[in-house]
PDB file of N, CA and C in Angstrom:
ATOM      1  N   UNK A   1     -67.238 -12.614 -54.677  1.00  0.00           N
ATOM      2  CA  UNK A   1     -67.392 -12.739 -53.246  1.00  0.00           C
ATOM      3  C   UNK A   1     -66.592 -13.922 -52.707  1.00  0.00           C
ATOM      4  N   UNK A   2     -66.819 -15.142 -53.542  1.00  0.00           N
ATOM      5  CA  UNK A   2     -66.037 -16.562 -53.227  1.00  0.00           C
ATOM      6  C   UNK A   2     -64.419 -15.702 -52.738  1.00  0.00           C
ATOM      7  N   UNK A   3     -63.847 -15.086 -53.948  1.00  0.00           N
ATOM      8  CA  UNK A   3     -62.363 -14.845 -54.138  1.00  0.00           C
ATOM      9  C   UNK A   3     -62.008 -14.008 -52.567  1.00  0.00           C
ATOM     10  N   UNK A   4     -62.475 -13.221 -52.303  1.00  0.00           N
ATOM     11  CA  UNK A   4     -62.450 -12.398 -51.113  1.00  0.00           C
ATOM     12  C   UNK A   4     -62.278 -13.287 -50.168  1.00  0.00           C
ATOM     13  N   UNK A   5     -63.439 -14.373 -49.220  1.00  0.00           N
ATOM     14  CA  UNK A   5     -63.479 -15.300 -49.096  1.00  0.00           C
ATOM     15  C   UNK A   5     -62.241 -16.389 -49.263  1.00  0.00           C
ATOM     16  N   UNK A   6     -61.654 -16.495 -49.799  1.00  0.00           N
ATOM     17  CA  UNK A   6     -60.600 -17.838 -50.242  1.00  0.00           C
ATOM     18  C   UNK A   6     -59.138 -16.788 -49.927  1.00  0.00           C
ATOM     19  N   UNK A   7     -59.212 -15.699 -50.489  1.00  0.00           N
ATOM     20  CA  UNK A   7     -58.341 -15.083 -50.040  1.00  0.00           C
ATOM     21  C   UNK A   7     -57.659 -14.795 -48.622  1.00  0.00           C
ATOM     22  N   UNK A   8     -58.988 -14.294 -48.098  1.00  0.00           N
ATOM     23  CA  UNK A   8     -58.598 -14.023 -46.348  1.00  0.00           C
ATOM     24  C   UNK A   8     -58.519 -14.982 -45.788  1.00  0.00           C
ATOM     25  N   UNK A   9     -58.994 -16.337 -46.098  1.00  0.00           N
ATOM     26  CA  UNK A   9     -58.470 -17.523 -45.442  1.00  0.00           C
ATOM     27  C   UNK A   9     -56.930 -18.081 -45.741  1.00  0.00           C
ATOM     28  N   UNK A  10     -56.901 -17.375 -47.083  1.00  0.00           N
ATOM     29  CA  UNK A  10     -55.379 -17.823 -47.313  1.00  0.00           C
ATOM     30  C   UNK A  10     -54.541 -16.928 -46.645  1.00  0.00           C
ATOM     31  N   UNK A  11     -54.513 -15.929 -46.485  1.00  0.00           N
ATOM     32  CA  UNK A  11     -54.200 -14.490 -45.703  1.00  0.00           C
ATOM     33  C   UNK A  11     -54.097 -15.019 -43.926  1.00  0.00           C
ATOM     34  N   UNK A  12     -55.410 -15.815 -43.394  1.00  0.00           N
ATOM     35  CA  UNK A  12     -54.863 -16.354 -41.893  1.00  0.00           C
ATOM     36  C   UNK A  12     -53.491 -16.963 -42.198  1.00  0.00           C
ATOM     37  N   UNK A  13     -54.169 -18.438 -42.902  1.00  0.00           N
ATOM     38  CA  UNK A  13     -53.037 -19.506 -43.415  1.00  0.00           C
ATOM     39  C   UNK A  13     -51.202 -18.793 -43.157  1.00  0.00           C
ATOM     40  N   UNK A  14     -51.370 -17.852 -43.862  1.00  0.00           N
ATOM     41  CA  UNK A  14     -50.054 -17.229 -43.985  1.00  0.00           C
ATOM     42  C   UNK A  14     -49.441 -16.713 -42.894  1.00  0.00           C
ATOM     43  N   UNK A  15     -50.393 -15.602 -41.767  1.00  0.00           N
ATOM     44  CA  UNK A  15     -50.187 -15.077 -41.090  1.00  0.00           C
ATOM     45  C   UNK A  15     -49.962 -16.188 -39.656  1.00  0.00           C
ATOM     46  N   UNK A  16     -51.043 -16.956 -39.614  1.00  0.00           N
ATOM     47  CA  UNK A  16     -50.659 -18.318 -38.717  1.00  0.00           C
ATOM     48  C   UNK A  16     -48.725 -18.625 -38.844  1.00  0.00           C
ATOM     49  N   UNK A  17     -49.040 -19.210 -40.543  1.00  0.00           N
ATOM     50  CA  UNK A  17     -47.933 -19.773 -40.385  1.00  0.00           C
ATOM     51  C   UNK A  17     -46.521 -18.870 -40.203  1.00  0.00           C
ATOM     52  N   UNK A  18     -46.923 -17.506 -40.302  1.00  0.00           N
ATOM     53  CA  UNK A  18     -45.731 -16.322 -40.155  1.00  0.00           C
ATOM     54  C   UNK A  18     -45.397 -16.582 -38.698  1.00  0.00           C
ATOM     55  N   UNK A  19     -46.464 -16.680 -37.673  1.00  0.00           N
ATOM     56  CA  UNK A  19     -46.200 -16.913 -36.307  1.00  0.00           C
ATOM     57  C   UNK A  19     -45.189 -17.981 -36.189  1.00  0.00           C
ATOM     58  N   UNK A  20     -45.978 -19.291 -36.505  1.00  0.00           N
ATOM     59  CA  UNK A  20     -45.013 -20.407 -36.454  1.00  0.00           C
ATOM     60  C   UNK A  20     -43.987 -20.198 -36.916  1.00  0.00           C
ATOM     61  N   UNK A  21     -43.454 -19.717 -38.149  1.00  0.00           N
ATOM     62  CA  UNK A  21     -41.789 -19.408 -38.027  1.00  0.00           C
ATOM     63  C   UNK A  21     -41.117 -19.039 -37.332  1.00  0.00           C
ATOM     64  N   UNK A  22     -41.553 -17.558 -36.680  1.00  0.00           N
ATOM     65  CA  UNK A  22     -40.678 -16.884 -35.754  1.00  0.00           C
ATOM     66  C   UNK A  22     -40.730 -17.178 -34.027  1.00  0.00           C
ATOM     67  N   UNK A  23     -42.206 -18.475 -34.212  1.00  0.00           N
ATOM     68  CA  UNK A  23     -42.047 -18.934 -32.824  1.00  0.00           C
ATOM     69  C   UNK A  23     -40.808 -19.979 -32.848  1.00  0.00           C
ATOM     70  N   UNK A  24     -40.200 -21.020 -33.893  1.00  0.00           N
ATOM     71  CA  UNK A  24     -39.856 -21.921 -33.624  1.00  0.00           C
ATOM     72  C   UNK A  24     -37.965 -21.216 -34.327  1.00  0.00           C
ATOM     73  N   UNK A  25     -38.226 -20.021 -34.989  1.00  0.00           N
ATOM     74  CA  UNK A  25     -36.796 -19.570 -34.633  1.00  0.00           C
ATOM     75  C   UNK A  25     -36.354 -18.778 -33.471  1.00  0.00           C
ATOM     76  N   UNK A  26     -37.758 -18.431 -32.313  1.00  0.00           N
ATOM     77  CA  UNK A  26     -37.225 -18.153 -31.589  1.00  0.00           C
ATOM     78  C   UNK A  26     -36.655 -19.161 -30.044  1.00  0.00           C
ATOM     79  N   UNK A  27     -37.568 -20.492 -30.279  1.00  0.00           N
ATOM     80  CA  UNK A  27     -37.443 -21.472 -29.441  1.00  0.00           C
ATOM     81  C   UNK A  27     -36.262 -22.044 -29.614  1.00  0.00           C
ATOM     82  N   UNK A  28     -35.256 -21.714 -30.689  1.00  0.00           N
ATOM     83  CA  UNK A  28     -34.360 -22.421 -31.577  1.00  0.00           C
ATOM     84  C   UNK A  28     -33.356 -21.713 -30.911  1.00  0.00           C
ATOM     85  N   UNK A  29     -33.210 -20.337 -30.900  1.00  0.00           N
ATOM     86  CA  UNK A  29     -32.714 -19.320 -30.575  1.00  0.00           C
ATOM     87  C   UNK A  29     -32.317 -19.525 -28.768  1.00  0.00           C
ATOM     88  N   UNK A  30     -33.108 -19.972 -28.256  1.00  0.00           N
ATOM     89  CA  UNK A  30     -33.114 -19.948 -26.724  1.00  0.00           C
ATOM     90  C   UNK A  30     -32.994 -21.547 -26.001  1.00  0.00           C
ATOM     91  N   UNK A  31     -32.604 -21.915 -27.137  1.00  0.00           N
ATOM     92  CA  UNK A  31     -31.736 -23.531 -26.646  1.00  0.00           C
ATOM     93  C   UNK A  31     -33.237 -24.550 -26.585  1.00  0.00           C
ATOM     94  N   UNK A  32     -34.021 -24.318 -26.992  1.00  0.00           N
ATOM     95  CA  UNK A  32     -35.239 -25.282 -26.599  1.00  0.00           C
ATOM     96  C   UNK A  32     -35.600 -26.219 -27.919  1.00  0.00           C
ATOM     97  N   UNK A  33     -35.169 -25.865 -28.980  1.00  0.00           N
ATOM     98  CA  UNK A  33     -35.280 -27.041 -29.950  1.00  0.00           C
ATOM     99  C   UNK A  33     -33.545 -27.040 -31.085  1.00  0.00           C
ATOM    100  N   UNK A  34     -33.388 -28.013 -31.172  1.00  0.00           N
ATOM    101  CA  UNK A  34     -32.225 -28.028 -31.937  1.00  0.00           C
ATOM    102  C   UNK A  34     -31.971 -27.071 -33.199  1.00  0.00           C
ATOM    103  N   UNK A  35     -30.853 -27.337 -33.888  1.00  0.00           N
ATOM    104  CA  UNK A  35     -31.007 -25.738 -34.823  1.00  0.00           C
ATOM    105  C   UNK A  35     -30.597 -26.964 -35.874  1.00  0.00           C
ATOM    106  N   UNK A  36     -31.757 -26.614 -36.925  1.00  0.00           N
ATOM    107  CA  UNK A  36     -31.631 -28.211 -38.276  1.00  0.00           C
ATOM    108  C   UNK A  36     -30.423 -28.109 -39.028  1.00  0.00           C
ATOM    109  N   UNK A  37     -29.938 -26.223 -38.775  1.00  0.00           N
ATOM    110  CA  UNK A  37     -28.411 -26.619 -40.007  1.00  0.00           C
ATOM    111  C   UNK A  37     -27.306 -27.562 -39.207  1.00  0.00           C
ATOM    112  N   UNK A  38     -27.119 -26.884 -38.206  1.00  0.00           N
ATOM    113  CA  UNK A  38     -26.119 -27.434 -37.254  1.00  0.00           C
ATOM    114  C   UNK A  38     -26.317 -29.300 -37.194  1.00  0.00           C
ATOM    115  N   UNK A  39     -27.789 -29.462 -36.356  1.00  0.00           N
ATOM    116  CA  UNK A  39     -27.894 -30.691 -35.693  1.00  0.00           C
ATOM    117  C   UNK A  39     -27.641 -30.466 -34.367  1.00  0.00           C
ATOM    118  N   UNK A  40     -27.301 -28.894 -33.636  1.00  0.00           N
ATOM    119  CA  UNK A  40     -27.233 -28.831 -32.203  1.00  0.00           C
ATOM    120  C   UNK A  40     -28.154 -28.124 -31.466  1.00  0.00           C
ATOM    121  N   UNK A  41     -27.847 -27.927 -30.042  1.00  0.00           N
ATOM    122  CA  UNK A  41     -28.773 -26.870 -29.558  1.00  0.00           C
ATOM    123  C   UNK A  41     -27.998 -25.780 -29.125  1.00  0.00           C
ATOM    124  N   UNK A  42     -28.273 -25.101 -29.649  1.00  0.00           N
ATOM    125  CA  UNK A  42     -27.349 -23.319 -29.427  1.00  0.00           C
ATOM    126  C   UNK A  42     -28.681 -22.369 -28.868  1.00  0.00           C
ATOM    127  N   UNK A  43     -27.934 -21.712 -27.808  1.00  0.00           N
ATOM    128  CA  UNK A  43     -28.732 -20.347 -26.677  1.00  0.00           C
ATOM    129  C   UNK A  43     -28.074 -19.231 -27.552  1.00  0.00           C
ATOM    130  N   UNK A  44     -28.935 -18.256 -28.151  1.00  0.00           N
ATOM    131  CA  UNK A  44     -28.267 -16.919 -28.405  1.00  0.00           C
ATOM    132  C   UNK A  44     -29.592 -15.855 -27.750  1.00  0.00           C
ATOM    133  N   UNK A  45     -29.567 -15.859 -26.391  1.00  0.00           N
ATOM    134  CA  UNK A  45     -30.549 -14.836 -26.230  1.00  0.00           C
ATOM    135  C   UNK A  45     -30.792 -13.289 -26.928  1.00  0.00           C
ATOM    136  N   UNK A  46     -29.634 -12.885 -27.122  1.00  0.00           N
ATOM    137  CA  UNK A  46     -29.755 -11.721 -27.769  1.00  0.00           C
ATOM    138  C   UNK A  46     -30.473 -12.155 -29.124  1.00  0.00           C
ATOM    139  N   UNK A  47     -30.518 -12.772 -30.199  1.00  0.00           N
ATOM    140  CA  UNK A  47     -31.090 -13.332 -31.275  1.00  0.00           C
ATOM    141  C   UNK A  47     -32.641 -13.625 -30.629  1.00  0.00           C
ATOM    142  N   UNK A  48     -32.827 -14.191 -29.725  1.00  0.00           N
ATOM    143  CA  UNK A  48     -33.795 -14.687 -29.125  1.00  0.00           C
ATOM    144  C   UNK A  48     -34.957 -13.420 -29.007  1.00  0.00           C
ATOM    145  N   UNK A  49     -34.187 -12.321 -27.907  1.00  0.00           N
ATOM    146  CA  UNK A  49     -34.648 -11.386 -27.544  1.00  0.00           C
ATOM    147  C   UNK A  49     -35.405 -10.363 -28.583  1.00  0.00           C
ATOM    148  N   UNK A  50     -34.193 -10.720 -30.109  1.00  0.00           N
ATOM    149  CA  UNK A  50     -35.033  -9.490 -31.061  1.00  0.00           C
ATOM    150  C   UNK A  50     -36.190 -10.393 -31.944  1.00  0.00           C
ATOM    151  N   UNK A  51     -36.616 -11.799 -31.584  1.00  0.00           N
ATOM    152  CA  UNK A  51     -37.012 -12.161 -32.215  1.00  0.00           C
ATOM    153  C   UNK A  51     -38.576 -12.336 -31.556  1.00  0.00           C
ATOM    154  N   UNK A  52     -38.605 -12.574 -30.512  1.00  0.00           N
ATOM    155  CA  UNK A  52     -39.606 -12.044 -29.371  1.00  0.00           C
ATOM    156  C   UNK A  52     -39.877 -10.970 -29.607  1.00  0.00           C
ATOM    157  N   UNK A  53     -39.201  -9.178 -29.555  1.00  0.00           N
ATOM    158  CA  UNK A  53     -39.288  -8.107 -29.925  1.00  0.00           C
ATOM    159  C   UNK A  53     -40.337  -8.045 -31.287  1.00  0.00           C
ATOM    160  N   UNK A  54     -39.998  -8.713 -32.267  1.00  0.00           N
ATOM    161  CA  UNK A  54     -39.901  -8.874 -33.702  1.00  0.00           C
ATOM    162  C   UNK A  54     -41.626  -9.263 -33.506  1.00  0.00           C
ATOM    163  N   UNK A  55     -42.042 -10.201 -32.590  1.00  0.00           N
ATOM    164  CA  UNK A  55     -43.347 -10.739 -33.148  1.00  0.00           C
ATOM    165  C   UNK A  55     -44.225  -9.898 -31.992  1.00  0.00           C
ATOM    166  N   UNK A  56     -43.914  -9.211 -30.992  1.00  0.00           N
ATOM    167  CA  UNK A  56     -44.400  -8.194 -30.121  1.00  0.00           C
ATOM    168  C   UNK A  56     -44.929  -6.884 -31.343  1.00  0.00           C
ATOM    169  N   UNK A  57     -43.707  -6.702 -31.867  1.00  0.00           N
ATOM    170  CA  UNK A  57     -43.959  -5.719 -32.828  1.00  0.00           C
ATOM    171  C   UNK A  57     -44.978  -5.904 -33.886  1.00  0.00           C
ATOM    172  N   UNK A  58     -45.081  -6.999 -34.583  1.00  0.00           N
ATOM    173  CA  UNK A  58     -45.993  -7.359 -35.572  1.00  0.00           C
ATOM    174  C   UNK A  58     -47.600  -7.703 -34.373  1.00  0.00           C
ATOM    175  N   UNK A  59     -47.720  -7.842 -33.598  1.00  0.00           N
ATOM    176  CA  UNK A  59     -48.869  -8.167 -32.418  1.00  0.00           C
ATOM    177  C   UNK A  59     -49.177  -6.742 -32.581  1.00  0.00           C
ATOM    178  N   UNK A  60     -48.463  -5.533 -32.236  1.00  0.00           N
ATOM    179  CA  UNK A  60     -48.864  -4.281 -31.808  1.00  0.00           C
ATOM    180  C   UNK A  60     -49.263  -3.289 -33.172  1.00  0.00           C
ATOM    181  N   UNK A  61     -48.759  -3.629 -34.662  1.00  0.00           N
ATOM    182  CA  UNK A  61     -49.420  -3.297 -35.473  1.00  0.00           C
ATOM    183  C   UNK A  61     -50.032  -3.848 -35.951  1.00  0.00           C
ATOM    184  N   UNK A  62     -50.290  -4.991 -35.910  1.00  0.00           N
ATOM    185  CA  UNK A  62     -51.798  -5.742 -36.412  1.00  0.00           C
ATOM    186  C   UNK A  62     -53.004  -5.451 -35.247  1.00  0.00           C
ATOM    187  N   UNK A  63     -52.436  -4.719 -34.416  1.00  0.00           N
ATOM    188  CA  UNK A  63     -53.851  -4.468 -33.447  1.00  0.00           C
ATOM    189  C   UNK A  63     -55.149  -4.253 -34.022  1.00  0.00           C
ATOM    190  N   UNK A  64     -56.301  -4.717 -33.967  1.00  0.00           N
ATOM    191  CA  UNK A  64     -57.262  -4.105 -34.444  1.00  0.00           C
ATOM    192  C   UNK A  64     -57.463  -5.031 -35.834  1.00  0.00           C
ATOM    193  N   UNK A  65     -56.427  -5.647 -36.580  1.00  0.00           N
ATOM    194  CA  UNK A  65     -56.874  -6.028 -37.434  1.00  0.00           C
ATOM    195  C   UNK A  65     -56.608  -7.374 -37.600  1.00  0.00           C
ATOM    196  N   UNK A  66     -56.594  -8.302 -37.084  1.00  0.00           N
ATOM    197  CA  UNK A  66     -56.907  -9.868 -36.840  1.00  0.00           C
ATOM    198  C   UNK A  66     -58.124 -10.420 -36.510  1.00  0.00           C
ATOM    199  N   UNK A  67     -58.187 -11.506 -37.006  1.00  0.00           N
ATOM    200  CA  UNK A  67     -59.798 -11.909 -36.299  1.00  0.00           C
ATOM    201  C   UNK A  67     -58.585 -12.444 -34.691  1.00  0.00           C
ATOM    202  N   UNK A  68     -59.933 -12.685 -34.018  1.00  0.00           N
ATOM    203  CA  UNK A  68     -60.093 -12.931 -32.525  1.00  0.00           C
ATOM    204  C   UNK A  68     -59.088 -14.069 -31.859  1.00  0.00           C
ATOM    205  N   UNK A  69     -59.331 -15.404 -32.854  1.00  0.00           N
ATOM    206  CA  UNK A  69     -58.495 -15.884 -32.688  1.00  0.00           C
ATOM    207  C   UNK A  69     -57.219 -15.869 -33.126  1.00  0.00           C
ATOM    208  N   UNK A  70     -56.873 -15.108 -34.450  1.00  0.00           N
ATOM    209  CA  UNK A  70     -55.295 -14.782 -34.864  1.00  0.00           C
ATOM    210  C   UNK A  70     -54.686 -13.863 -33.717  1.00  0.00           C
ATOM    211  N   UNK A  71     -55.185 -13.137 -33.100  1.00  0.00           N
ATOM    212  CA  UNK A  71     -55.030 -12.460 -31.668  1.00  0.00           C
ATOM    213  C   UNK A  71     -54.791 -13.120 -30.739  1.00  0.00           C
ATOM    214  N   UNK A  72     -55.533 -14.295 -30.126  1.00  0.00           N
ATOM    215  CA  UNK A  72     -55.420 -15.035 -29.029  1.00  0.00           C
ATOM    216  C   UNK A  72     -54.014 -15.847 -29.376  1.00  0.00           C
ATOM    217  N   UNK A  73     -53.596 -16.360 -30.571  1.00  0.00           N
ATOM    218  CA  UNK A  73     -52.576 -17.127 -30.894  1.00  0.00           C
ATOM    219  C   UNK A  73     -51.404 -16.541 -30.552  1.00  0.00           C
ATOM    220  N   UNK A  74     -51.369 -15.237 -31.019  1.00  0.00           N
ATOM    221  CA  UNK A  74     -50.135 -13.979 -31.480  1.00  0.00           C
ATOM    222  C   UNK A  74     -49.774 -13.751 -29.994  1.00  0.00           C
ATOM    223  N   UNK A  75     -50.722 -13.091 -29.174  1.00  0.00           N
ATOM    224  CA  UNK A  75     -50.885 -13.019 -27.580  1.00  0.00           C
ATOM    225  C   UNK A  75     -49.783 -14.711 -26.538  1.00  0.00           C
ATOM    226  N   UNK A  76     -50.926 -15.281 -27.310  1.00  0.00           N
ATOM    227  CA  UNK A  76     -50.133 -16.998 -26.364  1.00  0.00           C
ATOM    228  C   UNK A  76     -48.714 -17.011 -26.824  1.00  0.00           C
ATOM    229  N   UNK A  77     -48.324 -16.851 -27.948  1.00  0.00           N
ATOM    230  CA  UNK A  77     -46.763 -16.821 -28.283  1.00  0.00           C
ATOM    231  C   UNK A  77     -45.803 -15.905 -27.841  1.00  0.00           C
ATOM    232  N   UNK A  78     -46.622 -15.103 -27.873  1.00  0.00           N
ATOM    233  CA  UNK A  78     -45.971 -13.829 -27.367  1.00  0.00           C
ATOM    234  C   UNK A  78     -45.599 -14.097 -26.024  1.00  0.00           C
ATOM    235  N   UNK A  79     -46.529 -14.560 -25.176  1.00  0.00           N
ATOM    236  CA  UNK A  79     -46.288 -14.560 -24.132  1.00  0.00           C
ATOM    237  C   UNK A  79     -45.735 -15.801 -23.202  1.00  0.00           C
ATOM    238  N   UNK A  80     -45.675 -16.890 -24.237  1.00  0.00           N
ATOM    239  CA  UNK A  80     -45.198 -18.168 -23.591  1.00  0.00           C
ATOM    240  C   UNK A  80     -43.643 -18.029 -24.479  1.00  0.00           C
ATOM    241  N   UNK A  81     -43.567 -17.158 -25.377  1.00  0.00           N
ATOM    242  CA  UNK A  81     -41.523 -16.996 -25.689  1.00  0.00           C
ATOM    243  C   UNK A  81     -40.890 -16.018 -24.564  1.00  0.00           C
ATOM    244  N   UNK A  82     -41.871 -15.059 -24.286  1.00  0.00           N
ATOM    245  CA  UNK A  82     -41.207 -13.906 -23.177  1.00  0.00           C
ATOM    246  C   UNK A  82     -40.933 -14.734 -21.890  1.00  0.00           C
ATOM    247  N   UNK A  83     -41.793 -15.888 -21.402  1.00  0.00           N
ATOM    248  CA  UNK A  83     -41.530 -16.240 -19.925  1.00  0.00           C
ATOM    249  C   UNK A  83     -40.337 -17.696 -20.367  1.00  0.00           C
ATOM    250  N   UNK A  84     -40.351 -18.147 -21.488  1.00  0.00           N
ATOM    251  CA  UNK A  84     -39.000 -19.170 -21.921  1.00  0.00           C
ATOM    252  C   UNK A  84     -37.821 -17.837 -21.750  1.00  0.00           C
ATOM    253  N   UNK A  85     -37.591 -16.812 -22.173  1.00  0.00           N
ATOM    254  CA  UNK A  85     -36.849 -15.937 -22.462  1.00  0.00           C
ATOM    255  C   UNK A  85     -36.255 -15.590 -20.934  1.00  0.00           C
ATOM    256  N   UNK A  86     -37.215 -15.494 -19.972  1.00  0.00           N
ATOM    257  CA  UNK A  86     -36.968 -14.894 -18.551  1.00  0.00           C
ATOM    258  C   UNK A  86     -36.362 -16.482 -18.258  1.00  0.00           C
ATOM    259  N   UNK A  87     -36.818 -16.943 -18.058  1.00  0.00           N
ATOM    260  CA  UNK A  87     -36.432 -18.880 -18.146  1.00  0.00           C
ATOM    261  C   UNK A  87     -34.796 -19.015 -17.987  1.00  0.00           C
ATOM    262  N   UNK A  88     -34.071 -18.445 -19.451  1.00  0.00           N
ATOM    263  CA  UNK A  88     -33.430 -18.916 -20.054  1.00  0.00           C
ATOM    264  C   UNK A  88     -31.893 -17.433 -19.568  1.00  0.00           C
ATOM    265  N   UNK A  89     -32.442 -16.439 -19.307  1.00  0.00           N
ATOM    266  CA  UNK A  89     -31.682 -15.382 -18.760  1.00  0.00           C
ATOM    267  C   UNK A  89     -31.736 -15.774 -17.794  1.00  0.00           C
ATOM    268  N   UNK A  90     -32.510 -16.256 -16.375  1.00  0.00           N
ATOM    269  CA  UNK A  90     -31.750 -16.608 -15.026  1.00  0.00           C
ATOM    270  C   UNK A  90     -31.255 -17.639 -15.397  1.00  0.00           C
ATOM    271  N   UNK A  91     -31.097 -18.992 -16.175  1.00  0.00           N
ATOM    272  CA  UNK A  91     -29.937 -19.968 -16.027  1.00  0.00           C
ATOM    273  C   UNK A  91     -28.679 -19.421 -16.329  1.00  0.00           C
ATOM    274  N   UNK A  92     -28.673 -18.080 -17.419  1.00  0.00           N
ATOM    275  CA  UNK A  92     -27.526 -17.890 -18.232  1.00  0.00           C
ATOM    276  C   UNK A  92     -26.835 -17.064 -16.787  1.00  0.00           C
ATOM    277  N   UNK A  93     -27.760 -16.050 -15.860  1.00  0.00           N
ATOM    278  CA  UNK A  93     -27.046 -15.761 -14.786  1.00  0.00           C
ATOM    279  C   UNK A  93     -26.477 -16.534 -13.498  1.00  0.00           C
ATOM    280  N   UNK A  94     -27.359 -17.561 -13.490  1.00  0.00           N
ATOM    281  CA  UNK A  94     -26.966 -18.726 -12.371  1.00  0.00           C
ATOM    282  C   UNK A  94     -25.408 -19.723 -13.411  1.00  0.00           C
ATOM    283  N   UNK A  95     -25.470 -19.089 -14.321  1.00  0.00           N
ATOM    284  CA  UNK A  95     -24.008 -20.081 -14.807  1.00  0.00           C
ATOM    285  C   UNK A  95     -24.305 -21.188 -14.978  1.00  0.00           C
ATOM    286  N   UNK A  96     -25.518 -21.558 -15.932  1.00  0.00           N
ATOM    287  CA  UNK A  96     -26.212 -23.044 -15.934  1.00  0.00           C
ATOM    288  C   UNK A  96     -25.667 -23.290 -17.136  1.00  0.00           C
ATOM    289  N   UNK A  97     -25.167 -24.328 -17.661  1.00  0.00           N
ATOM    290  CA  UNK A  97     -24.239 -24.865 -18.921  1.00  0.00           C
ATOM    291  C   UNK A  97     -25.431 -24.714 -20.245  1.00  0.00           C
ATOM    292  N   UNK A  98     -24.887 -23.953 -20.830  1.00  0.00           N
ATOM    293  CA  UNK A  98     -25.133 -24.167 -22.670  1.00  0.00           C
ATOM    294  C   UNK A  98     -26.271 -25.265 -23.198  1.00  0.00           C
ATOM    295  N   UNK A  99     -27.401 -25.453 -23.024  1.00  0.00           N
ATOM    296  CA  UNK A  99     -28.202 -26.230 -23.456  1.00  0.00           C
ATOM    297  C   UNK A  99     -26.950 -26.997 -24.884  1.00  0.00           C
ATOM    298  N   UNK A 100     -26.995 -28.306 -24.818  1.00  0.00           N
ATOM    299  CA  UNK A 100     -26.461 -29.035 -26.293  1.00  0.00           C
ATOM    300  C   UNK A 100     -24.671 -29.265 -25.063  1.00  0.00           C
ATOM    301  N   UNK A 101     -24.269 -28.617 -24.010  1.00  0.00           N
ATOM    302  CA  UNK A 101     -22.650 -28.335 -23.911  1.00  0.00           C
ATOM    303  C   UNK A 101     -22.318 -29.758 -23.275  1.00  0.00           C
ATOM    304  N   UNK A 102     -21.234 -30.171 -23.204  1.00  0.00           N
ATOM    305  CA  UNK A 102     -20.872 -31.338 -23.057  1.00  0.00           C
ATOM    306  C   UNK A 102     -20.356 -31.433 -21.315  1.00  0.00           C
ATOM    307  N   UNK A 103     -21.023 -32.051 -20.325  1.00  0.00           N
ATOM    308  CA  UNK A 103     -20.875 -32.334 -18.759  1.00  0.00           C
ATOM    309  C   UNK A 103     -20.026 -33.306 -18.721  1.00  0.00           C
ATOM    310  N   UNK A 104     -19.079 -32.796 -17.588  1.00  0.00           N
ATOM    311  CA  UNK A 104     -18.585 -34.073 -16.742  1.00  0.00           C
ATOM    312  C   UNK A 104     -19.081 -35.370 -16.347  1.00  0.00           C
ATOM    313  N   UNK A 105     -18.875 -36.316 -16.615  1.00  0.00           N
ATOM    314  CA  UNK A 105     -19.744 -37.746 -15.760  1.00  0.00           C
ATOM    315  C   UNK A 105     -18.620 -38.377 -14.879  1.00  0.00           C
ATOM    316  N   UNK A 106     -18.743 -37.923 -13.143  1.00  0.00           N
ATOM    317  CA  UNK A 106     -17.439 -38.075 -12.202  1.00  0.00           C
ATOM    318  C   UNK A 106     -17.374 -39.637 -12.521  1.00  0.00           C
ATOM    319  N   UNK A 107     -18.060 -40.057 -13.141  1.00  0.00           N
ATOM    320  CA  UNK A 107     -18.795 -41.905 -13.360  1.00  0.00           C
ATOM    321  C   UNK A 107     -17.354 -42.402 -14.095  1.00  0.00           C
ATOM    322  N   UNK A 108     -17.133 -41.361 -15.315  1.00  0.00           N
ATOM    323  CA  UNK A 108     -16.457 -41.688 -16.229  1.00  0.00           C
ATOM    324  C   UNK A 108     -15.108 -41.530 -16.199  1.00  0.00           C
ATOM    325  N   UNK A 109     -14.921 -40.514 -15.294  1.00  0.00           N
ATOM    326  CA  UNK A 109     -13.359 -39.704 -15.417  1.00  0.00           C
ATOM    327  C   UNK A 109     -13.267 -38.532 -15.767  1.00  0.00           C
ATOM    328  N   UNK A 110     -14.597 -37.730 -17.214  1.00  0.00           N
ATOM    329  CA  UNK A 110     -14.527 -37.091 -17.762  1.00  0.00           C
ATOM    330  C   UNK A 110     -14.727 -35.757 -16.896  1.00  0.00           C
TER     331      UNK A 110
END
């Protein structure tokens, strides 16, 4: 009974931390945290977009089978990468510079 027990807690553990990966490659993805190989910040919405897709998809077949709060988590990510995502497509249409891209300073000359 213990093993069952120790198991499915290790089983959240995992599934938690499955979230956290694909939340922070998708925040990575959409210019909001630096990318560790590089050392920069790179926007690839399309990368972004299937990666959002990606954890929508894993939300919609785990339906039914999460506890309550692995649901509420999956849900909040889900839904706080989709409105970074909408975020991050009107700057790319307003022509807003490359999160990481290098600006003019009229200060400088540059």
């Amino acid at each position: 009974m213990a093993h069952n027990a120790d198991e499915g807690e290790r089983n959240s553990f995992l599934f938690r931390h499955l979230i956290a990966m694909f939340e922070a490659l998708a925040l990575q993805q959409l210019g909001k945290l630096v990318n560790p190989i590089t050392g920069n910040v790179e926007r690839d919405l399309r990368q972004a977009r299937i990666t959002i897709d990606m954890l929508a998809m894993i939300r919609d077949k785990t339906a039914g089978n999460c506890a309550p709060d692995e649901k509420r988590l999956l849900d909040a990510v889900v839904t706080e990468l989709q409105m970074n995502y909408i975020d991050e497509t009107k700057r790319a249409d307003v022509g807003a510079p490359e999160p990481g891209s290098e600006q003019s300073d009229p200060e400088s000359g540059n």
